[in-house]
C-alpha atoms as a PDB file:
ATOM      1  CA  UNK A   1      41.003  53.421  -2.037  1.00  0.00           C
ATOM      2  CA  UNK A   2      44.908  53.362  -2.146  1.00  0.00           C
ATOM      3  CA  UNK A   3      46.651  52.169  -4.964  1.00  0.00           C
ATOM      4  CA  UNK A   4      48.977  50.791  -2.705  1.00  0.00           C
ATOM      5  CA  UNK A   5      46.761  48.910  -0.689  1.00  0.00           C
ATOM      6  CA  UNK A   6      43.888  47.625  -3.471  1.00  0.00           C
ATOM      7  CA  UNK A   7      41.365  45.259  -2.085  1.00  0.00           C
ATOM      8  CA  UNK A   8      42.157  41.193  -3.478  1.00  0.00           C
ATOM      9  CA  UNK A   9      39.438  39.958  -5.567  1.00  0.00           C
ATOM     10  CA  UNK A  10      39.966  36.859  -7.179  1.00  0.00           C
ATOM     11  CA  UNK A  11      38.755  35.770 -10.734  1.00  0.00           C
ATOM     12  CA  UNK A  12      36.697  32.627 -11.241  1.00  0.00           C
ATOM     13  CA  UNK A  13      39.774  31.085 -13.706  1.00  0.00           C
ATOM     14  CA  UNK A  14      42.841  29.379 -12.239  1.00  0.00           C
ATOM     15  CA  UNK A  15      45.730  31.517 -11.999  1.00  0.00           C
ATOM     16  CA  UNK A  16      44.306  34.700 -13.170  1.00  0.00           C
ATOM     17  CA  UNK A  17      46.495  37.359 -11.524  1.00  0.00           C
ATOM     18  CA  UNK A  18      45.794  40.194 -13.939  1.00  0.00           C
ATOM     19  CA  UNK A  19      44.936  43.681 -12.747  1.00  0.00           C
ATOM     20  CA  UNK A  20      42.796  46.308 -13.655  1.00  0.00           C
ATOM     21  CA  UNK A  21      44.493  50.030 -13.830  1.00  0.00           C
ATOM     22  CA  UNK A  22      42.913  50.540 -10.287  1.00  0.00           C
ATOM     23  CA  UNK A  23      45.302  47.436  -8.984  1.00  0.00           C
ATOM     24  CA  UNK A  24      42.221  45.429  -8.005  1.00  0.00           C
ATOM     25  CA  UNK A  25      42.148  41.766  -9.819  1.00  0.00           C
ATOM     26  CA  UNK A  26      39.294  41.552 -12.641  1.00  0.00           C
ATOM     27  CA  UNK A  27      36.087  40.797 -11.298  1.00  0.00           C
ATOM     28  CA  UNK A  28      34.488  37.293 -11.358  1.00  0.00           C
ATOM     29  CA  UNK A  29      32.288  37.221 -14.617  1.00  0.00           C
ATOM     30  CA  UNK A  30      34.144  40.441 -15.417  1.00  0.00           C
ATOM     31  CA  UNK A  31      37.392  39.767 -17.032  1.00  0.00           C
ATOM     32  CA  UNK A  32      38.241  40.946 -20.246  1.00  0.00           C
ATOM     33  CA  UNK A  33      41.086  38.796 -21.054  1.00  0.00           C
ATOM     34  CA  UNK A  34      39.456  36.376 -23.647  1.00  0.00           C
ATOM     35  CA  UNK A  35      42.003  33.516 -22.168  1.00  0.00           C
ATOM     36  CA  UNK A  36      40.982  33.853 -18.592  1.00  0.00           C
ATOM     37  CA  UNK A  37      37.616  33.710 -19.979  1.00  0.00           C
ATOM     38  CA  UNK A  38      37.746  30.558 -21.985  1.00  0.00           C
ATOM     39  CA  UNK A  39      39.621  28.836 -18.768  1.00  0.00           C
ATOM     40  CA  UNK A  40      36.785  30.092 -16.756  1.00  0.00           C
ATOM     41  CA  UNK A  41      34.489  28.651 -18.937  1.00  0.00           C
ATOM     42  CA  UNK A  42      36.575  25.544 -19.205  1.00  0.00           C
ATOM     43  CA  UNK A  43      36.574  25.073 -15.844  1.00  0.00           C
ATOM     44  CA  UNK A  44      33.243  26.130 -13.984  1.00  0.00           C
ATOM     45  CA  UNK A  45      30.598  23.442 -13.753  1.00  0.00           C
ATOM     46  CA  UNK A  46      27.466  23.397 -15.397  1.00  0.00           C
ATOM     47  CA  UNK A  47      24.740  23.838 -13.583  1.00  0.00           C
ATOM     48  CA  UNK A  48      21.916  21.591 -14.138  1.00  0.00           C
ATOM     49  CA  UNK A  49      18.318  21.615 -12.891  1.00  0.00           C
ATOM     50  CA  UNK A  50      18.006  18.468 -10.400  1.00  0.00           C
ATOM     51  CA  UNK A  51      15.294  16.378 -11.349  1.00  0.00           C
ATOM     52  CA  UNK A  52      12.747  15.093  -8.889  1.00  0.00           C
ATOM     53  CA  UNK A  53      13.151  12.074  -6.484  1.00  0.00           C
ATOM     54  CA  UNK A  54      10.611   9.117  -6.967  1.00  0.00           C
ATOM     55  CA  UNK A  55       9.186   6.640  -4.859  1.00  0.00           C
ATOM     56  CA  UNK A  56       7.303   3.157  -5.134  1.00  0.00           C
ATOM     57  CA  UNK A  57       3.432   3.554  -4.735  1.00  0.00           C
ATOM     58  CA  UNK A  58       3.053  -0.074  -3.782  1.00  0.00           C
ATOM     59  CA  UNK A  59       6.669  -1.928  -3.325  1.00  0.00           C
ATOM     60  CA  UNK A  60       7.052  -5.801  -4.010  1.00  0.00           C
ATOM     61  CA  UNK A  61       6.134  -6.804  -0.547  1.00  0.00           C
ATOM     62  CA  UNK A  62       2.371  -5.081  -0.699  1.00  0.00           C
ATOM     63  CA  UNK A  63       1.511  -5.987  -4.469  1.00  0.00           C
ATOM     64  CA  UNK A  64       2.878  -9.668  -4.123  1.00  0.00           C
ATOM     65  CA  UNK A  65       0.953 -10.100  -0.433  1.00  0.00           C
ATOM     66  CA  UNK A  66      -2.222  -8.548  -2.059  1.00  0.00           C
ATOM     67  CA  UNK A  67      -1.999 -10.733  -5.023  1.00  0.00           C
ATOM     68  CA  UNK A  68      -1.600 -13.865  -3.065  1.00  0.00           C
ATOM     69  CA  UNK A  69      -4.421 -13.076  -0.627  1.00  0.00           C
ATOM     70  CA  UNK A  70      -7.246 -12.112  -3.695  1.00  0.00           C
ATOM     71  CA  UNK A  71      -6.639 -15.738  -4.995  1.00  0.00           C
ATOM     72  CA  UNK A  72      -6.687 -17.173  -1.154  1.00  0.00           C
ATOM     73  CA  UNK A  73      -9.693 -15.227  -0.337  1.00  0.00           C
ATOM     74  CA  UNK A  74     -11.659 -16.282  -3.371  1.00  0.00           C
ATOM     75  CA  UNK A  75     -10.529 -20.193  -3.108  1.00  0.00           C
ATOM     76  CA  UNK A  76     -11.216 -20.305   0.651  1.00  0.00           C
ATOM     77  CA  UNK A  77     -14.745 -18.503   0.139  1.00  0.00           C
ATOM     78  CA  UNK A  78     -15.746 -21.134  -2.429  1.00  0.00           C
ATOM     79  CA  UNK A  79     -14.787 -23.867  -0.691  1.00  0.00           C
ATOM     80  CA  UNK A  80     -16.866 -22.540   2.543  1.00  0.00           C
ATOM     81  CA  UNK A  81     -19.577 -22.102   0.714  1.00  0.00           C
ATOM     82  CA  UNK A  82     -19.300 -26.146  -0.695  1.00  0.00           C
ATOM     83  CA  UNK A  83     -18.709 -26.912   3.214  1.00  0.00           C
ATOM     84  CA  UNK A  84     -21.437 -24.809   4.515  1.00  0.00           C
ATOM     85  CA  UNK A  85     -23.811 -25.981   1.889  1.00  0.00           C
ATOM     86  CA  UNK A  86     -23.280 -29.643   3.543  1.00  0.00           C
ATOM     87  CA  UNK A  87     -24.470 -28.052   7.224  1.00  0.00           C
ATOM     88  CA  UNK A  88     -26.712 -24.655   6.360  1.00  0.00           C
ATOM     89  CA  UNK A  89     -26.767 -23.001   9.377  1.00  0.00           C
ATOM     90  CA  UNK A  90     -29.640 -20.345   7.772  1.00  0.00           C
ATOM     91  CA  UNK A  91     -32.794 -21.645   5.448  1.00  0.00           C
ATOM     92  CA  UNK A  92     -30.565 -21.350   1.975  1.00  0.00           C
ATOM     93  CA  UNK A  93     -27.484 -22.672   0.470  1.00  0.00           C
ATOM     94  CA  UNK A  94     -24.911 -21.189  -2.213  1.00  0.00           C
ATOM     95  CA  UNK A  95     -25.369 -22.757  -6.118  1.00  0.00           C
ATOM     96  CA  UNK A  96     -23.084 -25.224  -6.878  1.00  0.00           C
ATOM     97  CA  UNK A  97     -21.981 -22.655  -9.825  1.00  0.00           C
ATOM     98  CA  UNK A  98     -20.258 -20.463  -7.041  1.00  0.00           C
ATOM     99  CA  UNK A  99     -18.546 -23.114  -5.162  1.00  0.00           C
ATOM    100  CA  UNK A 100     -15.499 -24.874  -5.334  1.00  0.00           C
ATOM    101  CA  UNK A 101     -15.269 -28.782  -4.979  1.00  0.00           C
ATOM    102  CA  UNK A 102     -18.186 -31.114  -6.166  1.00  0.00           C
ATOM    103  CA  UNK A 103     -18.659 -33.082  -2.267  1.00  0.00           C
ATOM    104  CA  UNK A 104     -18.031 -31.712   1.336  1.00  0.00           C
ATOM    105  CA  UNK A 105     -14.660 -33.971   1.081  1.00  0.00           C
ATOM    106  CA  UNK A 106     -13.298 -32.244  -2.175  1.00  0.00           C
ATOM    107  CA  UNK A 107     -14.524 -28.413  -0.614  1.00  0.00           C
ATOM    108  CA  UNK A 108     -12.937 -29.314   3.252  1.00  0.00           C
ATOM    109  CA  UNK A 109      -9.462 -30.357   1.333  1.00  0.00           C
ATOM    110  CA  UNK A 110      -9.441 -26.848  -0.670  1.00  0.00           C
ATOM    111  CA  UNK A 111     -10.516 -25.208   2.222  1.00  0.00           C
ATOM    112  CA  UNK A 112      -7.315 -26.156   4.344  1.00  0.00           C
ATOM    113  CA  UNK A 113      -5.147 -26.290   1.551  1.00  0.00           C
ATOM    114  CA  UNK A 114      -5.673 -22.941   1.371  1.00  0.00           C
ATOM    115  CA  UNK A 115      -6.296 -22.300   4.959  1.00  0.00           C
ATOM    116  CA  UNK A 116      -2.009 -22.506   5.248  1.00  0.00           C
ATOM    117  CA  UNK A 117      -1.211 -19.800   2.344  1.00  0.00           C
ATOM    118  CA  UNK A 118      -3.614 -17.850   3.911  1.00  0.00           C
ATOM    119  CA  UNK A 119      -2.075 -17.762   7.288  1.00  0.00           C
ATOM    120  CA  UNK A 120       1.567 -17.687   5.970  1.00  0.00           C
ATOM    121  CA  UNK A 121       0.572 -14.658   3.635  1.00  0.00           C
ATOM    122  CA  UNK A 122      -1.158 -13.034   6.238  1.00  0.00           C
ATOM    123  CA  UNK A 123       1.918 -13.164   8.910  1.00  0.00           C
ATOM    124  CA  UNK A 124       4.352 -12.036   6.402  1.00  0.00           C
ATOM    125  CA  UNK A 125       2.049  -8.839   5.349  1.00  0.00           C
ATOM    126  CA  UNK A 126       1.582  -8.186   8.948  1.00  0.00           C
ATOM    127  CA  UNK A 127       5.178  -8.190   9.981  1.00  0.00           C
ATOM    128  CA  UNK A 128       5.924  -6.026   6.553  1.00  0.00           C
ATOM    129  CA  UNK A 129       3.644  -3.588   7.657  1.00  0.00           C
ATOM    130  CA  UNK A 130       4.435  -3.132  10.938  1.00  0.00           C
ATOM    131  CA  UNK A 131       8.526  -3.090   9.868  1.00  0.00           C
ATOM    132  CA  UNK A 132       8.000  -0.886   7.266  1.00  0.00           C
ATOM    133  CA  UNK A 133       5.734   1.681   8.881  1.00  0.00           C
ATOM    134  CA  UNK A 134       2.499   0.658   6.416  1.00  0.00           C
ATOM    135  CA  UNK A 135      -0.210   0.510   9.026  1.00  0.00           C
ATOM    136  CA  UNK A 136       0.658   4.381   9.419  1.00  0.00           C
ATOM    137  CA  UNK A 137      -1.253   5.017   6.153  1.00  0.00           C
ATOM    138  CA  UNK A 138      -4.525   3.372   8.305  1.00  0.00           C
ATOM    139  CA  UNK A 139      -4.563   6.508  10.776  1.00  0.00           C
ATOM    140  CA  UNK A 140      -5.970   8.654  11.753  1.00  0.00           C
ATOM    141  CA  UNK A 141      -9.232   8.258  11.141  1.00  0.00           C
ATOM    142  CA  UNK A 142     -12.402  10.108  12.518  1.00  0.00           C
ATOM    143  CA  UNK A 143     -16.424   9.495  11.910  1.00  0.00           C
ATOM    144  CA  UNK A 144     -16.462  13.142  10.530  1.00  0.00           C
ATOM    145  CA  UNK A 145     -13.953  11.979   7.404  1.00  0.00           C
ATOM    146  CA  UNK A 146     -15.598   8.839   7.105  1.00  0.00           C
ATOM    147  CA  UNK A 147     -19.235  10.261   6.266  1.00  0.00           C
ATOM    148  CA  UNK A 148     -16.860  13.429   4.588  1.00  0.00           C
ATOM    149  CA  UNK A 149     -15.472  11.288   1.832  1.00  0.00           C
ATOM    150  CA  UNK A 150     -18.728   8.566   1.494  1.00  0.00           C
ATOM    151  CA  UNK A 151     -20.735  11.468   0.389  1.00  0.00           C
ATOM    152  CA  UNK A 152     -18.330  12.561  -1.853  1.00  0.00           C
ATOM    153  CA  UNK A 153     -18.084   8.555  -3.122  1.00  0.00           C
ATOM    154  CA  UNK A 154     -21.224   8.661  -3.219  1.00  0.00           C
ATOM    155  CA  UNK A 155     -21.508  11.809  -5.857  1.00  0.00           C
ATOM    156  CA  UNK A 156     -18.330  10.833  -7.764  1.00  0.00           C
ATOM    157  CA  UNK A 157     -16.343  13.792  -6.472  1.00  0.00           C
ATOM    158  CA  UNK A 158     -14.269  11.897  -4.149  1.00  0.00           C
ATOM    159  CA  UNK A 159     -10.744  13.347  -5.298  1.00  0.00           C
ATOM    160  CA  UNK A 160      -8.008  10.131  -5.434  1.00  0.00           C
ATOM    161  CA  UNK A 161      -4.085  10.919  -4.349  1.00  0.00           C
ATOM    162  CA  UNK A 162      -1.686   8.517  -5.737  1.00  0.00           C
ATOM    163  CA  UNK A 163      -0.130   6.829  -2.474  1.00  0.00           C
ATOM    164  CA  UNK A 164      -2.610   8.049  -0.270  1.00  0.00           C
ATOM    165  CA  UNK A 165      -5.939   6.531   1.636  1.00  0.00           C
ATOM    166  CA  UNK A 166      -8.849   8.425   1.955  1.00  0.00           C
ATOM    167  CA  UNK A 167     -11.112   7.694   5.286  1.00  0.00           C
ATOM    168  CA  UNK A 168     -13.643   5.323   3.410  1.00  0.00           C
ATOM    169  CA  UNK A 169     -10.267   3.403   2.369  1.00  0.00           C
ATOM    170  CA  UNK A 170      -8.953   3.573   5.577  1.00  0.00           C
ATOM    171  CA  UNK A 171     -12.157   2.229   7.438  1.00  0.00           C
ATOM    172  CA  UNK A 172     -12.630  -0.643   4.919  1.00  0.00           C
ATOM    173  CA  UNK A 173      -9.032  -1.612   5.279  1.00  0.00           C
ATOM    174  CA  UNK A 174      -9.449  -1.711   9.285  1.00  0.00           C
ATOM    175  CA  UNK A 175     -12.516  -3.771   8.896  1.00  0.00           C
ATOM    176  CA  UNK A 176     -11.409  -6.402   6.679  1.00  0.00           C
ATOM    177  CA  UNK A 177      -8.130  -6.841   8.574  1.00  0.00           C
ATOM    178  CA  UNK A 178     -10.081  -7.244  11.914  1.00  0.00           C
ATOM    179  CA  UNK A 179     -12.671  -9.410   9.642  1.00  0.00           C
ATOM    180  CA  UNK A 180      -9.450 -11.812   8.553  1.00  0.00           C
ATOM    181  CA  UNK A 181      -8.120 -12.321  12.526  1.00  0.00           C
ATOM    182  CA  UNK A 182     -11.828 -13.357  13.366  1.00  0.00           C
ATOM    183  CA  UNK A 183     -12.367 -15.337  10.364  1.00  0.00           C
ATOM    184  CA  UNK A 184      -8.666 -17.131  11.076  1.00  0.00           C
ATOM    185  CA  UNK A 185      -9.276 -17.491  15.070  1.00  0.00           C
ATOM    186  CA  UNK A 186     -12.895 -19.286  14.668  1.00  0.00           C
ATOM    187  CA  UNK A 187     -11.944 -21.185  11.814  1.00  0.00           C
ATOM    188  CA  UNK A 188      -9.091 -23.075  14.062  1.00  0.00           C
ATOM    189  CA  UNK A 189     -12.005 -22.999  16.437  1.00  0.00           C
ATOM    190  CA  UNK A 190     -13.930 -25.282  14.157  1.00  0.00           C
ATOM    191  CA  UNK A 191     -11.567 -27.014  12.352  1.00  0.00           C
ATOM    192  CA  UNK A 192      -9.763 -28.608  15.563  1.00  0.00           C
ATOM    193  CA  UNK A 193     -12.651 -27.310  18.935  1.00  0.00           C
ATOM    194  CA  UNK A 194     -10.677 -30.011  21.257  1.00  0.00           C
ATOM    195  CA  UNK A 195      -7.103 -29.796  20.695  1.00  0.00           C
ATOM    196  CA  UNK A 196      -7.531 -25.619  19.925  1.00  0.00           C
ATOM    197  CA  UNK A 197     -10.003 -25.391  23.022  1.00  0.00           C
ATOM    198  CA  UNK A 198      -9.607 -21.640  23.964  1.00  0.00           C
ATOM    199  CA  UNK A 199     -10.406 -20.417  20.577  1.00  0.00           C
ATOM    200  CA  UNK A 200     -13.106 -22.670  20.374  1.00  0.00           C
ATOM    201  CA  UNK A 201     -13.513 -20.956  24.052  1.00  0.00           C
ATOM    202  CA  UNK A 202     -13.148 -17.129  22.854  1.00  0.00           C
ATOM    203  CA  UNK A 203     -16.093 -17.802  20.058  1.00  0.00           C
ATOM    204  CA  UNK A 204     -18.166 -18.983  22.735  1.00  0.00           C
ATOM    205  CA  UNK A 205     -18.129 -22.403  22.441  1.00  0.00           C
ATOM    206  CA  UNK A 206     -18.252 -25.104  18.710  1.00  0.00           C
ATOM    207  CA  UNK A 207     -21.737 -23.921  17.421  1.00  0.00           C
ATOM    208  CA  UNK A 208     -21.347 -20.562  18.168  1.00  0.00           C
ATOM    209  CA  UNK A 209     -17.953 -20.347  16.146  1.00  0.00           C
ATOM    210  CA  UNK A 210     -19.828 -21.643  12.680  1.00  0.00           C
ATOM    211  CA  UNK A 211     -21.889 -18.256  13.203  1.00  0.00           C
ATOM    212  CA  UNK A 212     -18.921 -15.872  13.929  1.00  0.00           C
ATOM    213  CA  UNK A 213     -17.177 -17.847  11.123  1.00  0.00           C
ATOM    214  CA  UNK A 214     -19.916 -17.047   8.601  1.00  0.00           C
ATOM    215  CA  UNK A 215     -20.442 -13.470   9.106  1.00  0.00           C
ATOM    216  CA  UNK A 216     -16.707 -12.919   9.238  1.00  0.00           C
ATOM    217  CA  UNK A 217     -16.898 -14.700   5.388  1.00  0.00           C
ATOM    218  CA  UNK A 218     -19.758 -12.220   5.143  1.00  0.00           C
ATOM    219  CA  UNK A 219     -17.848  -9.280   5.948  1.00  0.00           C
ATOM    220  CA  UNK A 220     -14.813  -9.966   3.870  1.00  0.00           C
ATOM    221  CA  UNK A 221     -16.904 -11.112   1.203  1.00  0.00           C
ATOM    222  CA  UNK A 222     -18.769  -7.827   1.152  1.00  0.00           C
ATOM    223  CA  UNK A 223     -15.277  -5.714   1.288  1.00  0.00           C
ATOM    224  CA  UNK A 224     -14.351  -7.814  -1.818  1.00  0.00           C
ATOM    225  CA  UNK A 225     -17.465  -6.315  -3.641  1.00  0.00           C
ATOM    226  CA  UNK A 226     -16.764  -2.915  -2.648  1.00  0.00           C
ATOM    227  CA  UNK A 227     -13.121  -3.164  -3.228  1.00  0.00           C
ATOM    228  CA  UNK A 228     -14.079  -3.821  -6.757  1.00  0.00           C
ATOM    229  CA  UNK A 229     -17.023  -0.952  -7.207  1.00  0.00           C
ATOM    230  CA  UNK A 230     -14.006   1.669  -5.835  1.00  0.00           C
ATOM    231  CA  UNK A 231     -11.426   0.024  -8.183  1.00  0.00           C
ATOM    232  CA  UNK A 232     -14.078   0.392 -11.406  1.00  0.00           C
ATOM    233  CA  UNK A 233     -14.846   4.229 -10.531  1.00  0.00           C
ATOM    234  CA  UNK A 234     -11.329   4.675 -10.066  1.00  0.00           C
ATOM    235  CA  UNK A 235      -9.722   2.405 -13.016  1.00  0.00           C
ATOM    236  CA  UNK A 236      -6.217   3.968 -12.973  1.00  0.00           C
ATOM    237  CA  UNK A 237      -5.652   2.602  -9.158  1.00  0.00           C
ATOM    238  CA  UNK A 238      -5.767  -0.582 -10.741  1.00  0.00           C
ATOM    239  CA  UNK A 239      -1.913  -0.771 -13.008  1.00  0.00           C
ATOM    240  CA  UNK A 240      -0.228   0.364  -9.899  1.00  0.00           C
ATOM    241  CA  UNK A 241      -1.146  -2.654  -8.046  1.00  0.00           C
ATOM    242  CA  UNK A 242       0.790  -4.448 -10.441  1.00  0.00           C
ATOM    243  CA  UNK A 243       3.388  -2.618 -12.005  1.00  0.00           C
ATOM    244  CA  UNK A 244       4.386  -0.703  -8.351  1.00  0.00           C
ATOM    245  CA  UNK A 245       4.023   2.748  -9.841  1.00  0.00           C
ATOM    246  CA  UNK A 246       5.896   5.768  -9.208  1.00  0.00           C
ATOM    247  CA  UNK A 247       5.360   9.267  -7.651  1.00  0.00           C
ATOM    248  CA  UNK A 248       7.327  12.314  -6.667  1.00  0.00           C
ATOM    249  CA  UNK A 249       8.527  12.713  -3.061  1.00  0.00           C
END
């Protein structure tokens, strides 16, 4: 190496032209000028461990839509039951402890009071979901991960991911939103069979749309009670649901 010719290095503080008795400018981290050191130290950022990105579990949209449609479900069930208890299409009828509204009149006014929120709520979580990419967290599903994860249910060593469906989740979730179009499409079917002919139509006629409307209630109605059996194995799915929760990306 010619003294000449030395090769530039450049220390890490401003304006540190100093050279070493080889003619080669002190090495970064290397000078031992104690003033080029403290303007180094001055001047070089410190480096600081980034912490970890966060996202909502459930956002506003999802915990406020939920919320609205447990209350609709369980006001619009009542009152069917009060209205079905009027006309029992099977040999029984529901107790008037379960119901809501003490006459047919009082349980057919709840019942399409309701009817509205429920078909406003319902719209606005459908076009969330689709907008926002929810219904992705609904696929894909397969019979082998269905019967996978309801044996482990089924043994208590189903393992729960914060943000994540498993496939008993997944299937429920399918069901009860194919449960809430029927139950929505054959109630119009009964509630107005002349002006709202071809849903009266697609349930196969008036009396046939009182059965499809019942075991629609049944179905959703029976997702309620497993909803609640998952949600008291699992408690800690539960404050989530209402505060939004957080988890790392």
């Amino acid at each position: 190496m010619s003294r000449n010719n030395p090769v530039r290095r450049i220390c890490l503080a401003k304006n540190c032209a100093r050279q070493c008795h080889f003619g080669i400018n002190f090495m970064p981290g290397r000078c031992q000028d104690t003033e080029c050191n403290l303007r180094r130290n001055k001047r070089e950022p410190i480096m600081r461990e980034a912490k970890p990105k966060r996202r909502v579990i459930h956002p506003w949209p999802l915990r406020l839509t939920h919320w609205l449609n447990a209350v609709t479900i369980v006001m619009m069930i009542g009152s069917g039951w009060q209205i079905y208890n009027a006309s029992p299409l099977f040999g029984f009828t529901f107790p008037p402890l379960v119901t809501i509204g003490q006459w047919l009149g009082a349980g057919i006014a709840w019942h399409l009071a309701f009817m509205w929120l429920l078909v406003i709520n319902g719209l606005a979580y459908f076009i969330w979901s689709a907008a926002s990419g929810h219904f992705r967290k609904f696929f894909p599903l397969s019979p082998q991960a269905v019967w996978r994860d309801m044996v482990a249910a089924l043994t208590f060593k189903l393992p729960h991911d914060k943000g994540v469906y498993n496939a008993v989740q997944k299937l429920l979730y399918q069901g009860v939103l194919f449960a809430g179009v029927v139950i929505v499409i054959s109630g119009l079917a009964i509630w107005k069979p002349v002006q709202l002919w071809f849903f009266c139509d697609l349930c196969g006629g008036y009396f046939v749309a009182r059965y499809v409307h019942f075991f629609a209630m049944s179905a959703i109605a029976a997702f309620l009670v497993v909803h609640l059996l998952l949600v008291a194995m699992v408690p800690k799915v539960l404050p989530p649901m209402i505060t939004g929760g957080r988890i790392e990306k």
